[in-house]
C-alpha atoms as a PDB file:
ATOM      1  CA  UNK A   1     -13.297  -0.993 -17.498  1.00  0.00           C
ATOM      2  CA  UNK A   2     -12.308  -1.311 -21.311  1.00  0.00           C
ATOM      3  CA  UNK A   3      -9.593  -3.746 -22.225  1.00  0.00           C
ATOM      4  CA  UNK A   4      -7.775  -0.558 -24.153  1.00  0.00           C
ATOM      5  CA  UNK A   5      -8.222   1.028 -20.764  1.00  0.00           C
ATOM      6  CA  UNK A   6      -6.522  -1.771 -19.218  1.00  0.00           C
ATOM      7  CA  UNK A   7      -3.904  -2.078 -21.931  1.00  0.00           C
ATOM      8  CA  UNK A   8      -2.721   1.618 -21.404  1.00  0.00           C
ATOM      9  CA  UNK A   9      -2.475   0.660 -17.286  1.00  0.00           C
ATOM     10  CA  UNK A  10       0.026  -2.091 -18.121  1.00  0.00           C
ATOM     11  CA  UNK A  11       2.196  -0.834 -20.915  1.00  0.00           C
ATOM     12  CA  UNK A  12       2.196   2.921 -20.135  1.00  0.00           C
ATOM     13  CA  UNK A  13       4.677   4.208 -22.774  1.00  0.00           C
ATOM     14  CA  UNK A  14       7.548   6.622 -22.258  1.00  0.00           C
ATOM     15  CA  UNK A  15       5.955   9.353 -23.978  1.00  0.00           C
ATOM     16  CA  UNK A  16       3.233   9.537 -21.369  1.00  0.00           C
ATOM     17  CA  UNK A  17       2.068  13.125 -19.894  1.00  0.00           C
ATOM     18  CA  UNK A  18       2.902  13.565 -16.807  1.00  0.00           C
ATOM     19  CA  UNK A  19      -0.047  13.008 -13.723  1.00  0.00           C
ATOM     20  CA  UNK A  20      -2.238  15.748 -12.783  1.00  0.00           C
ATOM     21  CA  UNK A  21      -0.767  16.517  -9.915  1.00  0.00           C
ATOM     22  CA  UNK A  22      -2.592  20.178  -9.309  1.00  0.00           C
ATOM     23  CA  UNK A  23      -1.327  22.108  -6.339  1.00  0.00           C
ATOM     24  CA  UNK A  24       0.833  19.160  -4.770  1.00  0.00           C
ATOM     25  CA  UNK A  25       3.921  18.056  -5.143  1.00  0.00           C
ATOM     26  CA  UNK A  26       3.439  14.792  -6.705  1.00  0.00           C
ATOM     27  CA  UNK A  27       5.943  11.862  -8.026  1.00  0.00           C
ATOM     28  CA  UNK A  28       4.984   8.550  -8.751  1.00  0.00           C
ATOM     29  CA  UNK A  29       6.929   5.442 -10.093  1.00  0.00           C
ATOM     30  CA  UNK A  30       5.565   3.048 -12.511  1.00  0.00           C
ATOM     31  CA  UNK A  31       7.113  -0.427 -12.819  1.00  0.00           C
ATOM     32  CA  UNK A  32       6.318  -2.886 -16.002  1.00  0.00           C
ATOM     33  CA  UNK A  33       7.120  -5.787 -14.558  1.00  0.00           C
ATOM     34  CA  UNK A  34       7.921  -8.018 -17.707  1.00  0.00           C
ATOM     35  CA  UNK A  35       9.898  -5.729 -18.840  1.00  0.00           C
ATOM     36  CA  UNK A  36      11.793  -3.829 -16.085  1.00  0.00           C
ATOM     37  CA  UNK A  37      10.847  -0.764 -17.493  1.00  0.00           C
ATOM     38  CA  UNK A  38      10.585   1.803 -14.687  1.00  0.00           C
ATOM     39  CA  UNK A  39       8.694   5.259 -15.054  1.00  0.00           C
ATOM     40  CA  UNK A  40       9.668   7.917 -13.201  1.00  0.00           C
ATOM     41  CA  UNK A  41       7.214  11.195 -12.537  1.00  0.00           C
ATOM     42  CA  UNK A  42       8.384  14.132 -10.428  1.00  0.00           C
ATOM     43  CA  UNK A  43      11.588  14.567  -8.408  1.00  0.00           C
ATOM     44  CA  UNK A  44      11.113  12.576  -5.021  1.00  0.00           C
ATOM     45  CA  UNK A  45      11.279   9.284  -6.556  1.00  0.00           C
ATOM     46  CA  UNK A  46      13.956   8.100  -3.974  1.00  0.00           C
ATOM     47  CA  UNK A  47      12.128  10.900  -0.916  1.00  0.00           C
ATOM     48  CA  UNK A  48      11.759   8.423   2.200  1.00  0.00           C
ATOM     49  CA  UNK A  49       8.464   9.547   4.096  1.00  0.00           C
ATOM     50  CA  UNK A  50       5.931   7.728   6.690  1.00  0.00           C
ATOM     51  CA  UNK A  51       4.672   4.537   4.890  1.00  0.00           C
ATOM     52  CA  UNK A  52       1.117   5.254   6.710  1.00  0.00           C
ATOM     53  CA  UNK A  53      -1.283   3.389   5.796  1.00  0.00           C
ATOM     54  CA  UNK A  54      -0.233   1.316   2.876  1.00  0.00           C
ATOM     55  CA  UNK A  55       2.120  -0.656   5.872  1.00  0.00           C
ATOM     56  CA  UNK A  56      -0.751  -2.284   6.766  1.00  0.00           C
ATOM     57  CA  UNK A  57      -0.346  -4.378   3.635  1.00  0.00           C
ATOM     58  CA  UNK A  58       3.228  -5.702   5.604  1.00  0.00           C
ATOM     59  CA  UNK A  59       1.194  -5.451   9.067  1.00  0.00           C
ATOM     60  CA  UNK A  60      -1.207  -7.608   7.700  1.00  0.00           C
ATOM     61  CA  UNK A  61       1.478 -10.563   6.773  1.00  0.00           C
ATOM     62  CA  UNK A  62       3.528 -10.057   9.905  1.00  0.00           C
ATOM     63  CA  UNK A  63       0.073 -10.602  11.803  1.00  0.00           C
ATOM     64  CA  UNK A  64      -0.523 -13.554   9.903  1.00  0.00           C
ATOM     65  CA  UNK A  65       2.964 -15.371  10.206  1.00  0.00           C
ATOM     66  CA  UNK A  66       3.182 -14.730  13.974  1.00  0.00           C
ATOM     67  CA  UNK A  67      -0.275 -15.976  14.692  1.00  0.00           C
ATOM     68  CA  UNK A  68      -1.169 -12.261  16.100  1.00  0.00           C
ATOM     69  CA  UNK A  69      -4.218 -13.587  14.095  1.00  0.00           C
ATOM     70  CA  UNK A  70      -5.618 -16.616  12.312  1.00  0.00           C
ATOM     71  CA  UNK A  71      -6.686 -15.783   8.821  1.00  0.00           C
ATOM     72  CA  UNK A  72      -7.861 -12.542   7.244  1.00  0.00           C
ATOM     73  CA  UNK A  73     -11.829 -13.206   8.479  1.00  0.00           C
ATOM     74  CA  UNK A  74     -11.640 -13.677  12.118  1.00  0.00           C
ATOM     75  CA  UNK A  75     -13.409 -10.807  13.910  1.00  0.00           C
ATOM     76  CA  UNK A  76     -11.624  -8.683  16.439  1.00  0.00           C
ATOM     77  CA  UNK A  77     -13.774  -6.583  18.792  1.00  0.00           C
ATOM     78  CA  UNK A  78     -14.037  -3.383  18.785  1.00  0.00           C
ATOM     79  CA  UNK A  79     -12.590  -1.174  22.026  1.00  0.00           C
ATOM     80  CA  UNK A  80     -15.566   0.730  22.227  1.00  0.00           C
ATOM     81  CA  UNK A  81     -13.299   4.144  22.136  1.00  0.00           C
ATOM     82  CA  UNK A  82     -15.738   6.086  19.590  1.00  0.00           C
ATOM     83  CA  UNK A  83     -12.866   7.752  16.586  1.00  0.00           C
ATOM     84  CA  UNK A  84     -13.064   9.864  13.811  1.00  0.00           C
ATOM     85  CA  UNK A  85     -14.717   7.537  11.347  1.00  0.00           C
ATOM     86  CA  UNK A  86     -18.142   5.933  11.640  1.00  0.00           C
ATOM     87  CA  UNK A  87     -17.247   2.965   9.855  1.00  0.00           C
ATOM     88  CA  UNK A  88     -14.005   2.096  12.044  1.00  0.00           C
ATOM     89  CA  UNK A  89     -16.293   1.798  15.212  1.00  0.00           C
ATOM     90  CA  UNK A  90     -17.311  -1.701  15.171  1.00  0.00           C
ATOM     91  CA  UNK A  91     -15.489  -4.939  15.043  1.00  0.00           C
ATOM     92  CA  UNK A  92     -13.417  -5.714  12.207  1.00  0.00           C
ATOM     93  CA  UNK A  93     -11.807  -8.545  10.711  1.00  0.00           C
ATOM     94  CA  UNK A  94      -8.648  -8.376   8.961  1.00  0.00           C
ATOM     95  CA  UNK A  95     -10.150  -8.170   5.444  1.00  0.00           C
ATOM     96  CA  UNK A  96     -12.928  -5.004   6.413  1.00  0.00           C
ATOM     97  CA  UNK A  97     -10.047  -3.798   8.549  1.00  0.00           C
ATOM     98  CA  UNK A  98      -7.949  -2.642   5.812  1.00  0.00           C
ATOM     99  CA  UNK A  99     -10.966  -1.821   2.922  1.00  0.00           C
ATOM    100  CA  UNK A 100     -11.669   0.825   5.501  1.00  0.00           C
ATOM    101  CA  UNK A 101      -7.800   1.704   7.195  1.00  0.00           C
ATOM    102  CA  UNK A 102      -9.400   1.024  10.231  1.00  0.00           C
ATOM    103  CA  UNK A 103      -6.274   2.288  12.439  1.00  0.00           C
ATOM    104  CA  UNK A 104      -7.423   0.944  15.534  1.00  0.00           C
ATOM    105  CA  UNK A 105      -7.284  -2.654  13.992  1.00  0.00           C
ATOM    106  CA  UNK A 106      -3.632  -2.625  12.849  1.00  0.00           C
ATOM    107  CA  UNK A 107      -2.478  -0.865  16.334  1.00  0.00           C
ATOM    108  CA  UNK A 108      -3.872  -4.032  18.064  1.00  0.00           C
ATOM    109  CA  UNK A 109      -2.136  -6.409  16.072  1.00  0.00           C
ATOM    110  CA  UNK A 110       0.942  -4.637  16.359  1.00  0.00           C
ATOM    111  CA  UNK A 111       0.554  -4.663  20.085  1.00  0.00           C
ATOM    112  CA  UNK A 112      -0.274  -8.908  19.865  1.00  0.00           C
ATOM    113  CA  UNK A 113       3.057  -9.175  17.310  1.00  0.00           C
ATOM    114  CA  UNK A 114       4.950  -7.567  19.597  1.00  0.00           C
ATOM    115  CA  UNK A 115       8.370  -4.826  18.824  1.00  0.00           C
ATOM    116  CA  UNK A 116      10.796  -7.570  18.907  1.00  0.00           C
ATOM    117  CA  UNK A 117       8.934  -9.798  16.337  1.00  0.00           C
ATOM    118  CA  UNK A 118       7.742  -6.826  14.480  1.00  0.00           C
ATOM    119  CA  UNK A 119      11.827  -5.274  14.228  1.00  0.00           C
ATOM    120  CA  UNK A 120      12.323  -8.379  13.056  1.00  0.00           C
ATOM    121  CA  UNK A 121      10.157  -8.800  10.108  1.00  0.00           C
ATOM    122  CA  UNK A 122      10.565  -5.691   8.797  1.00  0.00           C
ATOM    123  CA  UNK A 123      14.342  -6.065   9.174  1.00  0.00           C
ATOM    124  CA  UNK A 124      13.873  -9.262   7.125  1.00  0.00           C
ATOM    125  CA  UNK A 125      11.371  -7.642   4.338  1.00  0.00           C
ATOM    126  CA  UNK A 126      14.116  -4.626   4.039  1.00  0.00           C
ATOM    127  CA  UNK A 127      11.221  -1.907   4.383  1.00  0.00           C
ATOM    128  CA  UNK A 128      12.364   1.512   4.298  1.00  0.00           C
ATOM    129  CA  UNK A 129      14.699   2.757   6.680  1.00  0.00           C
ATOM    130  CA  UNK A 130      13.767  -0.500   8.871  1.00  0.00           C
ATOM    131  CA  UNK A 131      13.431   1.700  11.961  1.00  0.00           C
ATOM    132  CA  UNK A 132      10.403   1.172  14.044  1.00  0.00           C
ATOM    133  CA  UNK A 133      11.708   2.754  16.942  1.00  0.00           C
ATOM    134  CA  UNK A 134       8.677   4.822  17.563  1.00  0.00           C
ATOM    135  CA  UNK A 135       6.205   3.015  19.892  1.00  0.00           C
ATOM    136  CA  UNK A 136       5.128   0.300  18.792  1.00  0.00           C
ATOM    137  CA  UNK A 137       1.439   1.271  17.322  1.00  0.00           C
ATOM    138  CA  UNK A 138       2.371   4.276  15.737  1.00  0.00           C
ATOM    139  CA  UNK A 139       6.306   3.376  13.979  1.00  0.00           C
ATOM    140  CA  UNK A 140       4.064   4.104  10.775  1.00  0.00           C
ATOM    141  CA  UNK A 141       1.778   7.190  11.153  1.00  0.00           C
ATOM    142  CA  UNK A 142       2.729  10.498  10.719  1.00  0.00           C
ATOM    143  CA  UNK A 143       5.973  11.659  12.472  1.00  0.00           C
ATOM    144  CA  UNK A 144       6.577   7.963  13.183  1.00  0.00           C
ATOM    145  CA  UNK A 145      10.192   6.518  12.889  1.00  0.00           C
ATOM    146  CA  UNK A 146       9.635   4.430   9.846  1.00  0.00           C
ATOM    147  CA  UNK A 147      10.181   6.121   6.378  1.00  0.00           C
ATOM    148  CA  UNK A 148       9.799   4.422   2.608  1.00  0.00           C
ATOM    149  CA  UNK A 149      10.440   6.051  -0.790  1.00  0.00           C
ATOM    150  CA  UNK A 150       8.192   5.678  -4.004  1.00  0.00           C
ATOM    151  CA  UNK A 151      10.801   3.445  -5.553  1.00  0.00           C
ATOM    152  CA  UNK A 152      11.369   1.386  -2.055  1.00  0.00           C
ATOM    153  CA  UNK A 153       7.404   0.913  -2.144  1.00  0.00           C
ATOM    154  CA  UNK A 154       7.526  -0.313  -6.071  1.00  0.00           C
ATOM    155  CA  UNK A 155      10.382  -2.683  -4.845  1.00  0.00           C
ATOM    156  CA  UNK A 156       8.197  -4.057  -1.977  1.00  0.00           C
ATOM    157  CA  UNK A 157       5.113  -4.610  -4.490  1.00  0.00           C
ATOM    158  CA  UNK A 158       7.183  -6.460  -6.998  1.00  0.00           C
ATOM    159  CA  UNK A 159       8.817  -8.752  -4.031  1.00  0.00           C
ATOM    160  CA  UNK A 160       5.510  -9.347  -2.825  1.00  0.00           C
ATOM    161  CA  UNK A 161       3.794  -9.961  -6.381  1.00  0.00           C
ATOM    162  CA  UNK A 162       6.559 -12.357  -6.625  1.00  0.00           C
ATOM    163  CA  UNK A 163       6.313 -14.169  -3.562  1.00  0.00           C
ATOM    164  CA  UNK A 164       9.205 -13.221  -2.856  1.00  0.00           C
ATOM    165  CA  UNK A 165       8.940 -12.130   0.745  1.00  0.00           C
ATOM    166  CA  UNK A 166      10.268 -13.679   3.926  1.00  0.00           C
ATOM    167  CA  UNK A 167       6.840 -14.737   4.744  1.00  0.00           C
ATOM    168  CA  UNK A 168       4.672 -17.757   3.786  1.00  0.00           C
ATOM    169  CA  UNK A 169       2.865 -18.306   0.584  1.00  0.00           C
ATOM    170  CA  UNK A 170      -0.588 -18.235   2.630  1.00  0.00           C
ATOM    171  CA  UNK A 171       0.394 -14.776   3.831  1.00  0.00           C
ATOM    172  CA  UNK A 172       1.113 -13.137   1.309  1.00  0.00           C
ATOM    173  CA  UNK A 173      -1.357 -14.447  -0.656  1.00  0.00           C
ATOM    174  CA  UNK A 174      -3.879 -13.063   1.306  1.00  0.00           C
ATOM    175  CA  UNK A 175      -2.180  -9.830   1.818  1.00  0.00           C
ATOM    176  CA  UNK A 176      -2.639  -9.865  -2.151  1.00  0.00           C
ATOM    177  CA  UNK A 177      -5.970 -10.847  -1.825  1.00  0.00           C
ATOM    178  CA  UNK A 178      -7.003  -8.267   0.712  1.00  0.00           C
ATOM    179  CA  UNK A 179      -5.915  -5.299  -1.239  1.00  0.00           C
ATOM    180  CA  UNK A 180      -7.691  -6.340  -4.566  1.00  0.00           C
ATOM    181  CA  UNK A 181     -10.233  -3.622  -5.623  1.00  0.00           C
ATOM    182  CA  UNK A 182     -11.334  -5.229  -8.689  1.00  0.00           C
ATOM    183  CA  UNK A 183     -10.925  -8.582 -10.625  1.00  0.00           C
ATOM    184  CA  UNK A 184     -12.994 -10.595 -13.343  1.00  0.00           C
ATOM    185  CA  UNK A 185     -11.232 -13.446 -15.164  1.00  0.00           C
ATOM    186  CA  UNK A 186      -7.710 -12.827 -15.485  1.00  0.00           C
ATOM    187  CA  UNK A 187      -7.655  -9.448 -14.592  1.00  0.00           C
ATOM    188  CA  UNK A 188      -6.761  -8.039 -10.986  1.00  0.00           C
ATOM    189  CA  UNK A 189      -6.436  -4.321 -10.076  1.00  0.00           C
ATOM    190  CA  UNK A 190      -4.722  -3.627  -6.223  1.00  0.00           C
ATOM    191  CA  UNK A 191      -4.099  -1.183  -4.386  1.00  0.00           C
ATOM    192  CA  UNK A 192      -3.905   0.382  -0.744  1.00  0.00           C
ATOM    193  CA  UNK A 193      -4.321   3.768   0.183  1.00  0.00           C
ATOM    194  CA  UNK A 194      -2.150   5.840   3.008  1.00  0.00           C
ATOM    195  CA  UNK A 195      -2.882   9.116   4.691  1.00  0.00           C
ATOM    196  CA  UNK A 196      -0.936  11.517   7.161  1.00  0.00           C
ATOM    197  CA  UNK A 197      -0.855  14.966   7.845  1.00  0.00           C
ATOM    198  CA  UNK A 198      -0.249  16.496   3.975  1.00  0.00           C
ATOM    199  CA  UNK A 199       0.804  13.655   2.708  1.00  0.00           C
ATOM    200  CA  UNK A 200      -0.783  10.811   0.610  1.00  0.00           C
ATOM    201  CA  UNK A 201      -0.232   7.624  -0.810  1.00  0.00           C
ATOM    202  CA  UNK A 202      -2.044   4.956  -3.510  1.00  0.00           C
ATOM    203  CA  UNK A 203       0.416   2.028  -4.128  1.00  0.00           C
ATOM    204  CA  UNK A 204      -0.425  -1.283  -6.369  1.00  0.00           C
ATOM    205  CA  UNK A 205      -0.431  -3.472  -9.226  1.00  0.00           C
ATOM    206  CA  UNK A 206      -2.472  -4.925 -11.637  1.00  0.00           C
ATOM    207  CA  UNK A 207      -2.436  -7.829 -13.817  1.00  0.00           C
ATOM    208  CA  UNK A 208      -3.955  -8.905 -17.026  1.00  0.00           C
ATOM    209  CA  UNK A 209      -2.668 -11.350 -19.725  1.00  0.00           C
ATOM    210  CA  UNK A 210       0.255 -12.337 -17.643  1.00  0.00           C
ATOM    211  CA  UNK A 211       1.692  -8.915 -17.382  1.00  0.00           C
ATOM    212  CA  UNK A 212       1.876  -7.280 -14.126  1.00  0.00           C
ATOM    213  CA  UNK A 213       2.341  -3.384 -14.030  1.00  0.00           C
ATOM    214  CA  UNK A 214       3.278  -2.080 -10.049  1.00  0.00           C
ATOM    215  CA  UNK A 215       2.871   1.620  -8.906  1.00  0.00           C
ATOM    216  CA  UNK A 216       3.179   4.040  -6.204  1.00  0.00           C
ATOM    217  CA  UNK A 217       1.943   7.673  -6.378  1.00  0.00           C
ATOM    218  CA  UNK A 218       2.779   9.623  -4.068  1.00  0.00           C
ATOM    219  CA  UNK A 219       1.531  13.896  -3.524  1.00  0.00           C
ATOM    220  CA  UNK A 220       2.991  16.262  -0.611  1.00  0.00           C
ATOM    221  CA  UNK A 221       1.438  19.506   0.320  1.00  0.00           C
ATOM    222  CA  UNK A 222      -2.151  21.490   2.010  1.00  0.00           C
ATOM    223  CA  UNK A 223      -4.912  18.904   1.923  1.00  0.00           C
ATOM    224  CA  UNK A 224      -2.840  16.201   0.616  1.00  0.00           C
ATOM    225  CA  UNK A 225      -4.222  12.320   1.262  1.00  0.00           C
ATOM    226  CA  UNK A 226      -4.220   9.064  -0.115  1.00  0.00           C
ATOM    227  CA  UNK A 227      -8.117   9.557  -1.868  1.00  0.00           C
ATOM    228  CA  UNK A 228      -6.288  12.642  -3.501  1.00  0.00           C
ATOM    229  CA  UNK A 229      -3.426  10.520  -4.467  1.00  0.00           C
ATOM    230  CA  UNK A 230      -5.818   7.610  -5.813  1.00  0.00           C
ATOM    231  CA  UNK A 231      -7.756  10.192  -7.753  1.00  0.00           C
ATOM    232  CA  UNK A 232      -4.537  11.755  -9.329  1.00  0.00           C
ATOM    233  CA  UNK A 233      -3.504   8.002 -10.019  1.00  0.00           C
ATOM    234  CA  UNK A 234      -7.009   6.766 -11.946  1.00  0.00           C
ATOM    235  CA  UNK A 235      -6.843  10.034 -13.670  1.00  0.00           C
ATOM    236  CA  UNK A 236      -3.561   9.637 -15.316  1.00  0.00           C
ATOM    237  CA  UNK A 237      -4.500   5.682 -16.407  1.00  0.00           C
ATOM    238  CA  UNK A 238      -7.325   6.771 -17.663  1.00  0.00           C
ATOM    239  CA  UNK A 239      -6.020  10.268 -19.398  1.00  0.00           C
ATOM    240  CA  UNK A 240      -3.652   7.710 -21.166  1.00  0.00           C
ATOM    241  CA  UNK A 241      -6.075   5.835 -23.411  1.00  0.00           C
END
């Protein structure tokens, strides 16, 4: 990645075009994070939909606090119950767990958190509309209970890039570390996709030179899923060289 492809990530002027969203209904929000600046594309900026996968990055700390698990490489096995992808059936630790949104994984340490602890900690990270109602391993899929915005989800990036979450340091610094997609020296790129029916999500931040840029991109309609939304969100960056 070129450094005046990385400088365009973090500053992203106001002048900007507008992401290729094609034939979905797309809005993202873009937060400089020095700066406060906040970039606003499309018209469901504030639009409160399932979180799907991109909770797992709050799953993952939840787990982690509670002591659902021990640290991000211990190795749960597998149920044997054969699902849609190849590469979810086996066992997974934490960290292969969510490269791959192994489902599965995240369901069972919901079900070792528990819905009182979990109600709790979401309560406490103010995520979304808070309501995890639903049954407990599916509050976040689909036509689940819990709903977050594009602006909620830039808010819960830049809490989190702060440490400024009602969890430990160690947790969220793995939860950090988990997500990362690419880093060399003092650059870090982040970033968690989330997919339910027609709707898709690619949420994260990077951070080079001591500034820190957070996003969420998020596209509604036929087809619609979070490798659509991380293509759409690559292809603006990189459209804005």
């Amino acid at each position: 990645m070129s450094k005046l492809l990385i400088l365009c990530m973090l500053i992203l002027p106001l002048f900007a075009k507008e992401p290729n969203f094609g034939k979905y209904d797309g809005s993202a929000v873009i937060l400089d994070l020095n700066s406060s600046q906040r970039t606003i594309f499309g018209t469901r900026a504030d639009e409160r939909l399932s979180p799907c996968s991109t909770f797992k990055i709050l799953n993952s700390m939840i787990a982690l606090d509670t002591g659902a698990i021990k640290d991000e490489n211990e190795s749960v096995k597998w149920d044997g119950v054969v699902r849609e992808y190849p590469v979810w059936n086996h066992d997974h630790s934490m960290r292969t767990a969510i490269a791959v949104s192994a489902v599965w994984f995240y369901q069972e340490m919901a079900r070792h958190i528990g819905a009182k602890q979990m109600l709790e900690y979401v309560r406490k990270a103010h995520y979304g509309n808070e309501d995890t109602s639903r049954t407990l391993t599916d509050f976040w899929l689909g036509k689940g209970s819990l709903k977050i915005s594009p602006n909620e989800q830039v808010d819960f990036l830049s809490r989190l890039v702060r440490n400024d979450l009602p969890f430990s340091s160690r947790a969220m610094n793995i939860a950090k570390d988990i997500i990362t997609l690419k880093k060399h020296g003092d650059y870090q790129f982040a970033g968690k996709t989330g997919s339910c029916t027609n709707v898709g999500w690619f949420i994260g931040f990077m951070k080079q030179d001591n500034k820190t840029t957070l996003f969420a991109f998020n596209i509604k309609g036929d087809g619609a899923s979070g490798k659509e939304a991380e293509r759409i969100a690559y292809e603006y960056l990189q459209n804005n060289e």
